[in-house]
PDB file of N, CA and C in Angstrom:
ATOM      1  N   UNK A   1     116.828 -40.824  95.850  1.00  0.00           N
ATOM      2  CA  UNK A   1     117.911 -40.085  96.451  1.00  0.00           C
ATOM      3  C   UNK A   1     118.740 -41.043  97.306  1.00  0.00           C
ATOM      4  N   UNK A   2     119.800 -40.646  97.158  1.00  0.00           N
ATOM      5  CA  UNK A   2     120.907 -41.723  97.673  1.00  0.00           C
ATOM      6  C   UNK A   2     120.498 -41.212  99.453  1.00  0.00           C
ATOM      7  N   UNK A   3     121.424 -42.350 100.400  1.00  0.00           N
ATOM      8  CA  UNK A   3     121.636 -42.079 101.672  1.00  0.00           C
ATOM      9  C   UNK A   3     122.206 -41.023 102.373  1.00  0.00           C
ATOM     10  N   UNK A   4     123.515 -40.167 101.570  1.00  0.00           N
ATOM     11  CA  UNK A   4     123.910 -39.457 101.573  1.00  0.00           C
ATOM     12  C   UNK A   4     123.194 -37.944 101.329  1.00  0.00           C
ATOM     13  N   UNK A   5     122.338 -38.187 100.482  1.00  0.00           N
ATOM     14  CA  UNK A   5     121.701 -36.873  99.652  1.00  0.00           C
ATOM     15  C   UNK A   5     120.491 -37.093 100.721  1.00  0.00           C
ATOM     16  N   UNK A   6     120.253 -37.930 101.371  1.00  0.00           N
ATOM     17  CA  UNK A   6     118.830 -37.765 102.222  1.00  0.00           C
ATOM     18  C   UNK A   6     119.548 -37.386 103.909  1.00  0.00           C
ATOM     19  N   UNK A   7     120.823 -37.814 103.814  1.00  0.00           N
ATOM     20  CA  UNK A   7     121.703 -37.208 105.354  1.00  0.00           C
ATOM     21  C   UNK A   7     121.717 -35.783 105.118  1.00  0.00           C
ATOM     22  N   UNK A   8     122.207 -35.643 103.679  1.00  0.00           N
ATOM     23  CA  UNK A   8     122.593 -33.980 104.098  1.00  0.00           C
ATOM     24  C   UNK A   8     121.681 -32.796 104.028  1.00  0.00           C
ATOM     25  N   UNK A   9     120.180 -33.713 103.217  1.00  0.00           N
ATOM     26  CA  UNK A   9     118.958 -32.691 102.984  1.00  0.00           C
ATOM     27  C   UNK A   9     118.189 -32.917 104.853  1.00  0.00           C
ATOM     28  N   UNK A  10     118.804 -33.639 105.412  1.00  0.00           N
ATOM     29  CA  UNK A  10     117.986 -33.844 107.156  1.00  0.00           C
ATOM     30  C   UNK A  10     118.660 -32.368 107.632  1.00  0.00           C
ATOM     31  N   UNK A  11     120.398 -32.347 107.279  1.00  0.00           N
ATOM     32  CA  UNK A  11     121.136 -31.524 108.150  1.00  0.00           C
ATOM     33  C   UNK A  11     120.527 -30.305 107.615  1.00  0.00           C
ATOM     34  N   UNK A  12     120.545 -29.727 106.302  1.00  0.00           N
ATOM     35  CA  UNK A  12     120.074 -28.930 105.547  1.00  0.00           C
ATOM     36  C   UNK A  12     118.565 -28.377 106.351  1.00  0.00           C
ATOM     37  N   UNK A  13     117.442 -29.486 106.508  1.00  0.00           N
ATOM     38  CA  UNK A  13     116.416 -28.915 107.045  1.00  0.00           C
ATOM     39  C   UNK A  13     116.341 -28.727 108.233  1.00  0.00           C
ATOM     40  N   UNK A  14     117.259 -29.389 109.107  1.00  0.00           N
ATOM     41  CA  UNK A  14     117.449 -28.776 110.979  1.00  0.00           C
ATOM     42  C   UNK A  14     116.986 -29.628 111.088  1.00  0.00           C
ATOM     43  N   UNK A  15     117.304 -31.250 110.441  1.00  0.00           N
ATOM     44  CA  UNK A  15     116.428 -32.418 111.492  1.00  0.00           C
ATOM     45  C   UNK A  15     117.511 -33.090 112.231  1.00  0.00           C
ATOM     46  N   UNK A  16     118.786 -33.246 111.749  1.00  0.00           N
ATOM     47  CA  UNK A  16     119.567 -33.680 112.175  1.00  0.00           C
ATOM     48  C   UNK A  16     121.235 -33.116 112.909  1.00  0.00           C
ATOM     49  N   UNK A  17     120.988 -32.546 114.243  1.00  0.00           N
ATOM     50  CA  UNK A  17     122.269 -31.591 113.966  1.00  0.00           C
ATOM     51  C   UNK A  17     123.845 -32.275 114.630  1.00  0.00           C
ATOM     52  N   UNK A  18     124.484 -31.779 113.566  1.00  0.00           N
ATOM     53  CA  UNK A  18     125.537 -32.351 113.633  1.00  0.00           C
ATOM     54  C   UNK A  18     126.632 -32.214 114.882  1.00  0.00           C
ATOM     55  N   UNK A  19     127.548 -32.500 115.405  1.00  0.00           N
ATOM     56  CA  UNK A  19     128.019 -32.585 116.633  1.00  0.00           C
ATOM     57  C   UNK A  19     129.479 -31.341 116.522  1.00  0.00           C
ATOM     58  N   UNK A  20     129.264 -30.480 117.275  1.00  0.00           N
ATOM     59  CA  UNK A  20     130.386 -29.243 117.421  1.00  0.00           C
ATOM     60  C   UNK A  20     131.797 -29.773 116.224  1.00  0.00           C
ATOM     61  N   UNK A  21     132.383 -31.077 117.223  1.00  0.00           N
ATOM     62  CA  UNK A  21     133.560 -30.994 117.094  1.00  0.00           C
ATOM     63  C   UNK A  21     133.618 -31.522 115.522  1.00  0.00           C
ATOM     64  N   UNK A  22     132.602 -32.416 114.649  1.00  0.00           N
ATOM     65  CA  UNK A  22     132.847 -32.613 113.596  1.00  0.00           C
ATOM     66  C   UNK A  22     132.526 -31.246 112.300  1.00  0.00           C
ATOM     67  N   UNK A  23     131.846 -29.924 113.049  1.00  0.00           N
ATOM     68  CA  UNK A  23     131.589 -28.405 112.411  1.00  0.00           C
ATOM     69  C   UNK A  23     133.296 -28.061 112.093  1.00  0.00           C
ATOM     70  N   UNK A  24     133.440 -28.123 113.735  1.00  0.00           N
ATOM     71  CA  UNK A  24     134.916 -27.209 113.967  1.00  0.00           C
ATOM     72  C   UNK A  24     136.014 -28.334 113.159  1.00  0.00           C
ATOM     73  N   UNK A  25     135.776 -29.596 112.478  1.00  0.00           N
ATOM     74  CA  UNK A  25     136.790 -30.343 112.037  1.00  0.00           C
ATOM     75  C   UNK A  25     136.516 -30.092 110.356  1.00  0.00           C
ATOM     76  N   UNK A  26     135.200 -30.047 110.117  1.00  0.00           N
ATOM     77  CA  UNK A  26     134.764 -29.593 108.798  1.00  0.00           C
ATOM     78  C   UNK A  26     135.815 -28.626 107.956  1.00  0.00           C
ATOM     79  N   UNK A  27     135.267 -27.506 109.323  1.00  0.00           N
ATOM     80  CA  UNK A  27     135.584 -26.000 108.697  1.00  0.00           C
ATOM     81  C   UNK A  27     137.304 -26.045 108.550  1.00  0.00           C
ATOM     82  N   UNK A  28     138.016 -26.579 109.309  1.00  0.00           N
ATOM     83  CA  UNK A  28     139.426 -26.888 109.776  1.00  0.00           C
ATOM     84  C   UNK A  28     139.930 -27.481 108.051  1.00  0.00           C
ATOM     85  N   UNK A  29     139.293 -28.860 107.929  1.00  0.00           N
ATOM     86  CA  UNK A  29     139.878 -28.972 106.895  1.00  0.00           C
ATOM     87  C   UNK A  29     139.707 -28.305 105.552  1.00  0.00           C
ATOM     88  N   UNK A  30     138.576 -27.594 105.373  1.00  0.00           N
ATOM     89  CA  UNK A  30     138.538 -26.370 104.289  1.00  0.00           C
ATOM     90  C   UNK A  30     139.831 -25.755 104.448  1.00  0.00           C
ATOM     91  N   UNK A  31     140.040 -25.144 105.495  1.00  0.00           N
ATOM     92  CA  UNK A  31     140.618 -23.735 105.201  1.00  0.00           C
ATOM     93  C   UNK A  31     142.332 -24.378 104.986  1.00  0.00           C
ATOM     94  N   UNK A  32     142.678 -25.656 105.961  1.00  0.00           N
ATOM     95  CA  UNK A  32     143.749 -26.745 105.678  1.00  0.00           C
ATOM     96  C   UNK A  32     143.841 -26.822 104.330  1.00  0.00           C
ATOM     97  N   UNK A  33     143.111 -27.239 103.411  1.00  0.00           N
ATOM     98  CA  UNK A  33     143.403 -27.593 102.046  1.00  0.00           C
ATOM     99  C   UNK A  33     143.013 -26.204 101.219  1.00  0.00           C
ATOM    100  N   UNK A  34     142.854 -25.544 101.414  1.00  0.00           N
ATOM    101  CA  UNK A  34     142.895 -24.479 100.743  1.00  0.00           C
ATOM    102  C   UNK A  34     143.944 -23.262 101.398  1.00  0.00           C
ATOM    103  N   UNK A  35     143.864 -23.401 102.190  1.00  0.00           N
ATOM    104  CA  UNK A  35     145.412 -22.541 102.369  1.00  0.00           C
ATOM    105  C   UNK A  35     146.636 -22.996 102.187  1.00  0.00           C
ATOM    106  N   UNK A  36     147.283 -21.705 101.678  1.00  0.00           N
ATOM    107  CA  UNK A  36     148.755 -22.182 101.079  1.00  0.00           C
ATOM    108  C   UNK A  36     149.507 -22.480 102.444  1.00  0.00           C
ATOM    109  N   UNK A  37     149.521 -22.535 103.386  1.00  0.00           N
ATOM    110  CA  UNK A  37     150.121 -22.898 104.349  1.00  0.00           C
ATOM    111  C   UNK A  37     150.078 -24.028 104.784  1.00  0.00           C
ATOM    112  N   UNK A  38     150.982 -25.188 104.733  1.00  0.00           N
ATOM    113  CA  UNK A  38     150.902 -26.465 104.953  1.00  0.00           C
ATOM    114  C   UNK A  38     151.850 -27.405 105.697  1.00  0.00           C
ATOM    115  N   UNK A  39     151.779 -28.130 106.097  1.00  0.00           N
ATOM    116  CA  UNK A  39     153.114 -29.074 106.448  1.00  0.00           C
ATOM    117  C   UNK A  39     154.205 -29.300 105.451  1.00  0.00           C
ATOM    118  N   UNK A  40     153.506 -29.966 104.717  1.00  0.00           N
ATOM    119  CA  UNK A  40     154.551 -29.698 103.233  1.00  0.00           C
ATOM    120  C   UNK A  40     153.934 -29.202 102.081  1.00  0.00           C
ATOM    121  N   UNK A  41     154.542 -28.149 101.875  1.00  0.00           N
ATOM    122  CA  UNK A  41     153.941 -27.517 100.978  1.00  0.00           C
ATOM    123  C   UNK A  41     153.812 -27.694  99.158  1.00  0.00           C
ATOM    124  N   UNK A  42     153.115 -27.905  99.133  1.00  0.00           N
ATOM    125  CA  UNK A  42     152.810 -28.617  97.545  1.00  0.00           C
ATOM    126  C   UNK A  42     154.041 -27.836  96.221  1.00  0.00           C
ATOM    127  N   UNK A  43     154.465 -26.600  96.564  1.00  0.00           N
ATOM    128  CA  UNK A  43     155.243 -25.709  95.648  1.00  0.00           C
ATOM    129  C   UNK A  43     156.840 -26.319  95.715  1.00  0.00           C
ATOM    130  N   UNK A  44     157.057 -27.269  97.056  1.00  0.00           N
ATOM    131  CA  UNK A  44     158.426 -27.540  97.010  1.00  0.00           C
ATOM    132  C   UNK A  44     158.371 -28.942  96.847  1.00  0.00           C
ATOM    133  N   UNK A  45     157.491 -29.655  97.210  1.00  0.00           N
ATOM    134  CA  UNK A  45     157.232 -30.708  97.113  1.00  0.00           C
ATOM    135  C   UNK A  45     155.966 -31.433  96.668  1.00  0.00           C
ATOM    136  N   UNK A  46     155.570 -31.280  95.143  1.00  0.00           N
ATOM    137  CA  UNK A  46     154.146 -31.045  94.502  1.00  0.00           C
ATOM    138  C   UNK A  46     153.395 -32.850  94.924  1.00  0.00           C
ATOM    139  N   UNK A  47     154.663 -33.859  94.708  1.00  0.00           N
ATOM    140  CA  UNK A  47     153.668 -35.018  95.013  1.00  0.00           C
ATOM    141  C   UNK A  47     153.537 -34.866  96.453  1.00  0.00           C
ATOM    142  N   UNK A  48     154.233 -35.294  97.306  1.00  0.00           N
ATOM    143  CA  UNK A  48     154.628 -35.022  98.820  1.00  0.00           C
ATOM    144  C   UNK A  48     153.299 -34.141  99.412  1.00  0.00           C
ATOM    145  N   UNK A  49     153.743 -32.862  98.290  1.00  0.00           N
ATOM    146  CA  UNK A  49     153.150 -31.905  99.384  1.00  0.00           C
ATOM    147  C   UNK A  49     150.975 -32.123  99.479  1.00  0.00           C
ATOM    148  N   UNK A  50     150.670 -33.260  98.582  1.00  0.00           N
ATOM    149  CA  UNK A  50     149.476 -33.603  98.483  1.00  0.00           C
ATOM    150  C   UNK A  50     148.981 -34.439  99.218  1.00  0.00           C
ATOM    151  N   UNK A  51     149.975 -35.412  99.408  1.00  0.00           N
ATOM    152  CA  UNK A  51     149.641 -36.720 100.948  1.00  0.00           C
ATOM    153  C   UNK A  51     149.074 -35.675 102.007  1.00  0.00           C
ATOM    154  N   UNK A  52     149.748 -35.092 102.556  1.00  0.00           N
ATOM    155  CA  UNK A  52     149.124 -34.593 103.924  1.00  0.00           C
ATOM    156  C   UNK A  52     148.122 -34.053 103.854  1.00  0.00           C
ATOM    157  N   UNK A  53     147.418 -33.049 102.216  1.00  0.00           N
ATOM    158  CA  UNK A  53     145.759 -32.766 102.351  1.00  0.00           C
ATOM    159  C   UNK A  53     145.358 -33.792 102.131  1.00  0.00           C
ATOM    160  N   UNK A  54     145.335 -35.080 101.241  1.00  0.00           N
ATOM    161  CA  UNK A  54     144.821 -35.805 101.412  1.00  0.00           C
ATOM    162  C   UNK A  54     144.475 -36.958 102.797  1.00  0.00           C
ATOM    163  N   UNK A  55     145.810 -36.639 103.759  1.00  0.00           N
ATOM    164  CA  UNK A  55     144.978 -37.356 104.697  1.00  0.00           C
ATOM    165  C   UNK A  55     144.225 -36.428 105.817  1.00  0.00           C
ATOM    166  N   UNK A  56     144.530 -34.689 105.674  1.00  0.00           N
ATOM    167  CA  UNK A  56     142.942 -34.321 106.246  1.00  0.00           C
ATOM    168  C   UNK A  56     141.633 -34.482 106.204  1.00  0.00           C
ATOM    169  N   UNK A  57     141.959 -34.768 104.470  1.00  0.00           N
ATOM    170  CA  UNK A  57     140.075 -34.694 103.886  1.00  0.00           C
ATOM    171  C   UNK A  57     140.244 -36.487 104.283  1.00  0.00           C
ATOM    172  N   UNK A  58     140.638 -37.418 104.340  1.00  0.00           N
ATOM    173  CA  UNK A  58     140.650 -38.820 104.929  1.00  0.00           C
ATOM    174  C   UNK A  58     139.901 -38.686 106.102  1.00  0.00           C
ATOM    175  N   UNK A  59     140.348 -37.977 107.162  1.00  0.00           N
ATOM    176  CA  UNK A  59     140.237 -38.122 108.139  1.00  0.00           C
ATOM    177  C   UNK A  59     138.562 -37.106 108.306  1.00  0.00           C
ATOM    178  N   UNK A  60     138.590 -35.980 107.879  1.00  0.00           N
ATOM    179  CA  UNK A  60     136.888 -35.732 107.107  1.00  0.00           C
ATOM    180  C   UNK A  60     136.200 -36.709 107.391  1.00  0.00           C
ATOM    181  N   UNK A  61     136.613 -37.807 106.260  1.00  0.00           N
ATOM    182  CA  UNK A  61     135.927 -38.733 105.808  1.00  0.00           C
ATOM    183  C   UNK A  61     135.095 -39.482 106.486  1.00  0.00           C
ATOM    184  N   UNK A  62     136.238 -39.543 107.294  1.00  0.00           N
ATOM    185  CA  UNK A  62     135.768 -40.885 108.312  1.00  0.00           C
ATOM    186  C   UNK A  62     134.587 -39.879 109.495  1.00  0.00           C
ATOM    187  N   UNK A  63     135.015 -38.993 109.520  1.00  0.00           N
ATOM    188  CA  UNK A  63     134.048 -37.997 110.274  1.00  0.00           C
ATOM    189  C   UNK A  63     132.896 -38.117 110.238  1.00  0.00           C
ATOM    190  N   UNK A  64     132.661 -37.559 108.915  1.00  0.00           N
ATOM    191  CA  UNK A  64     131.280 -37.488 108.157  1.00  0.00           C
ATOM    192  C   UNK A  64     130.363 -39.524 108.047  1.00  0.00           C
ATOM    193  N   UNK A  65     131.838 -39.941 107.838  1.00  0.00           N
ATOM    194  CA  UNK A  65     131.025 -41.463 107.423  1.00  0.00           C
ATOM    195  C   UNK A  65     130.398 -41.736 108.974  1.00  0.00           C
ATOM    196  N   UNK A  66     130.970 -41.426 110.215  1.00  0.00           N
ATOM    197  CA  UNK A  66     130.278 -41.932 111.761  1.00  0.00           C
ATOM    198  C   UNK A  66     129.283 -41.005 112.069  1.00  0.00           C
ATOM    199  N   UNK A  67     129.172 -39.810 111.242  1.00  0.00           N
ATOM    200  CA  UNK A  67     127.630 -38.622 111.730  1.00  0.00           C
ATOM    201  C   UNK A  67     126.422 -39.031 111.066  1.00  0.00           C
ATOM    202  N   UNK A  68     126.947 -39.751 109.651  1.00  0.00           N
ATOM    203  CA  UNK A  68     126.196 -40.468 108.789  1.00  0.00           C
ATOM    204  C   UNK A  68     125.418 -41.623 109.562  1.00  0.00           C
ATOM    205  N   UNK A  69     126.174 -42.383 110.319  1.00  0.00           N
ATOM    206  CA  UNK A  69     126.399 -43.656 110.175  1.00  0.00           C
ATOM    207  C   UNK A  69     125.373 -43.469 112.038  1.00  0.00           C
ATOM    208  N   UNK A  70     125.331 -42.462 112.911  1.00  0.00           N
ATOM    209  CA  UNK A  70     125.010 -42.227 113.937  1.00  0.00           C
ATOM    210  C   UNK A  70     123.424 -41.602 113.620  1.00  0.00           C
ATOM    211  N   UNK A  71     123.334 -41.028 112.235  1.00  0.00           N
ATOM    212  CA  UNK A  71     122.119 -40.704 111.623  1.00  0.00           C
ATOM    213  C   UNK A  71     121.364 -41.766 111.145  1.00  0.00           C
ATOM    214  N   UNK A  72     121.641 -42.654 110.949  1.00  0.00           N
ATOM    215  CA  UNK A  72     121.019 -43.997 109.526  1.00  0.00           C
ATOM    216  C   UNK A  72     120.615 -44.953 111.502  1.00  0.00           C
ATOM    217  N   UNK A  73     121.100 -45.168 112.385  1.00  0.00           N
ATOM    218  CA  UNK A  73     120.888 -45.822 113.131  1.00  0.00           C
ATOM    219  C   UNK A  73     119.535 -44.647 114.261  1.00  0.00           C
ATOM    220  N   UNK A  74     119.460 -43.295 114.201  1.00  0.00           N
ATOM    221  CA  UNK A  74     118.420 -42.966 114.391  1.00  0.00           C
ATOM    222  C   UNK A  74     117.093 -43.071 113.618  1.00  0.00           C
ATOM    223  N   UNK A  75     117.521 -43.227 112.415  1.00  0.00           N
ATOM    224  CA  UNK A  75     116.206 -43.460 112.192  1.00  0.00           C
ATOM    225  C   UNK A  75     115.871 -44.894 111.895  1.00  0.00           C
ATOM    226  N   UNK A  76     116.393 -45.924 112.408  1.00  0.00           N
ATOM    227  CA  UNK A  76     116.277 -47.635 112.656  1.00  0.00           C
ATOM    228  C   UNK A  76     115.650 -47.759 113.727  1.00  0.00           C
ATOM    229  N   UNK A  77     115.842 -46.730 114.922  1.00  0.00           N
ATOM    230  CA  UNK A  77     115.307 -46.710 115.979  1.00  0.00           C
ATOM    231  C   UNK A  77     114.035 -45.956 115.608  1.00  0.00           C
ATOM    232  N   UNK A  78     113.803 -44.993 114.980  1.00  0.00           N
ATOM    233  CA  UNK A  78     112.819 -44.402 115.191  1.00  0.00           C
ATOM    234  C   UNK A  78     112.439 -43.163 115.869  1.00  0.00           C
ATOM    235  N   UNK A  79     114.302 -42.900 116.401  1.00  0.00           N
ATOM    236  CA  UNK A  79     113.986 -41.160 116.766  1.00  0.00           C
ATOM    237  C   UNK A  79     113.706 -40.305 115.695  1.00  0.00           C
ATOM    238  N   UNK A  80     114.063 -40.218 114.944  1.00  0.00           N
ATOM    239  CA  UNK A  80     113.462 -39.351 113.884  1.00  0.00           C
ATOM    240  C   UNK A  80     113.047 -39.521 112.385  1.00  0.00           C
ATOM    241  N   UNK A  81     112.605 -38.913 112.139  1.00  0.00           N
ATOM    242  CA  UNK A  81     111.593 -39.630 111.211  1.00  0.00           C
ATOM    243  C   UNK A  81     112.213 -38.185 109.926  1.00  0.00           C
ATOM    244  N   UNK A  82     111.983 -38.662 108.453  1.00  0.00           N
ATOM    245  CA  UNK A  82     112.521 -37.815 106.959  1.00  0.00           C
ATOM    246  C   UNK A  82     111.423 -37.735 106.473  1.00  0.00           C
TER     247      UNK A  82
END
């Protein structure tokens, strides 16, 4: 199992919990890229209107890559154990 698939089966089992503001940034960019309501909206501007979800889920990204990345260094230390 990859690093990823062993981060998200920790969060999955309640070993590792993740920090408020990256939940409330999660859920944010769901409902961002799936709602038709946008900065620019993809119907008037179909290439255009895709840059700006793409740099929510970017910014995701980088989210998830430092909860990851704050997880992989607990268990180097040895707070918690998989």
């Amino acid at each position: 199992m990859s690093m990823w698939g062993k981060f998200i089966t920790a969060i999955l089992k309640g070993k590792w919990r993740i920090s408020p503001l990256s939940w409330i940034a999660a859920i944010g960019t769901v409902i961002y890229v799936v709602s038709p309501i946008d900065f620019v909206p993809e119907a008037f501007l179909p290439l255009i209107g895709y840059i700006d979800d793409l740099g929510v889920l970017g910014v995701m990204a980088i989210l998830a890559t430092r909860e990851k990345s704050h997880w992989e260094t607990s268990l180097r230390d040895g707070s918690i154990v998989i």
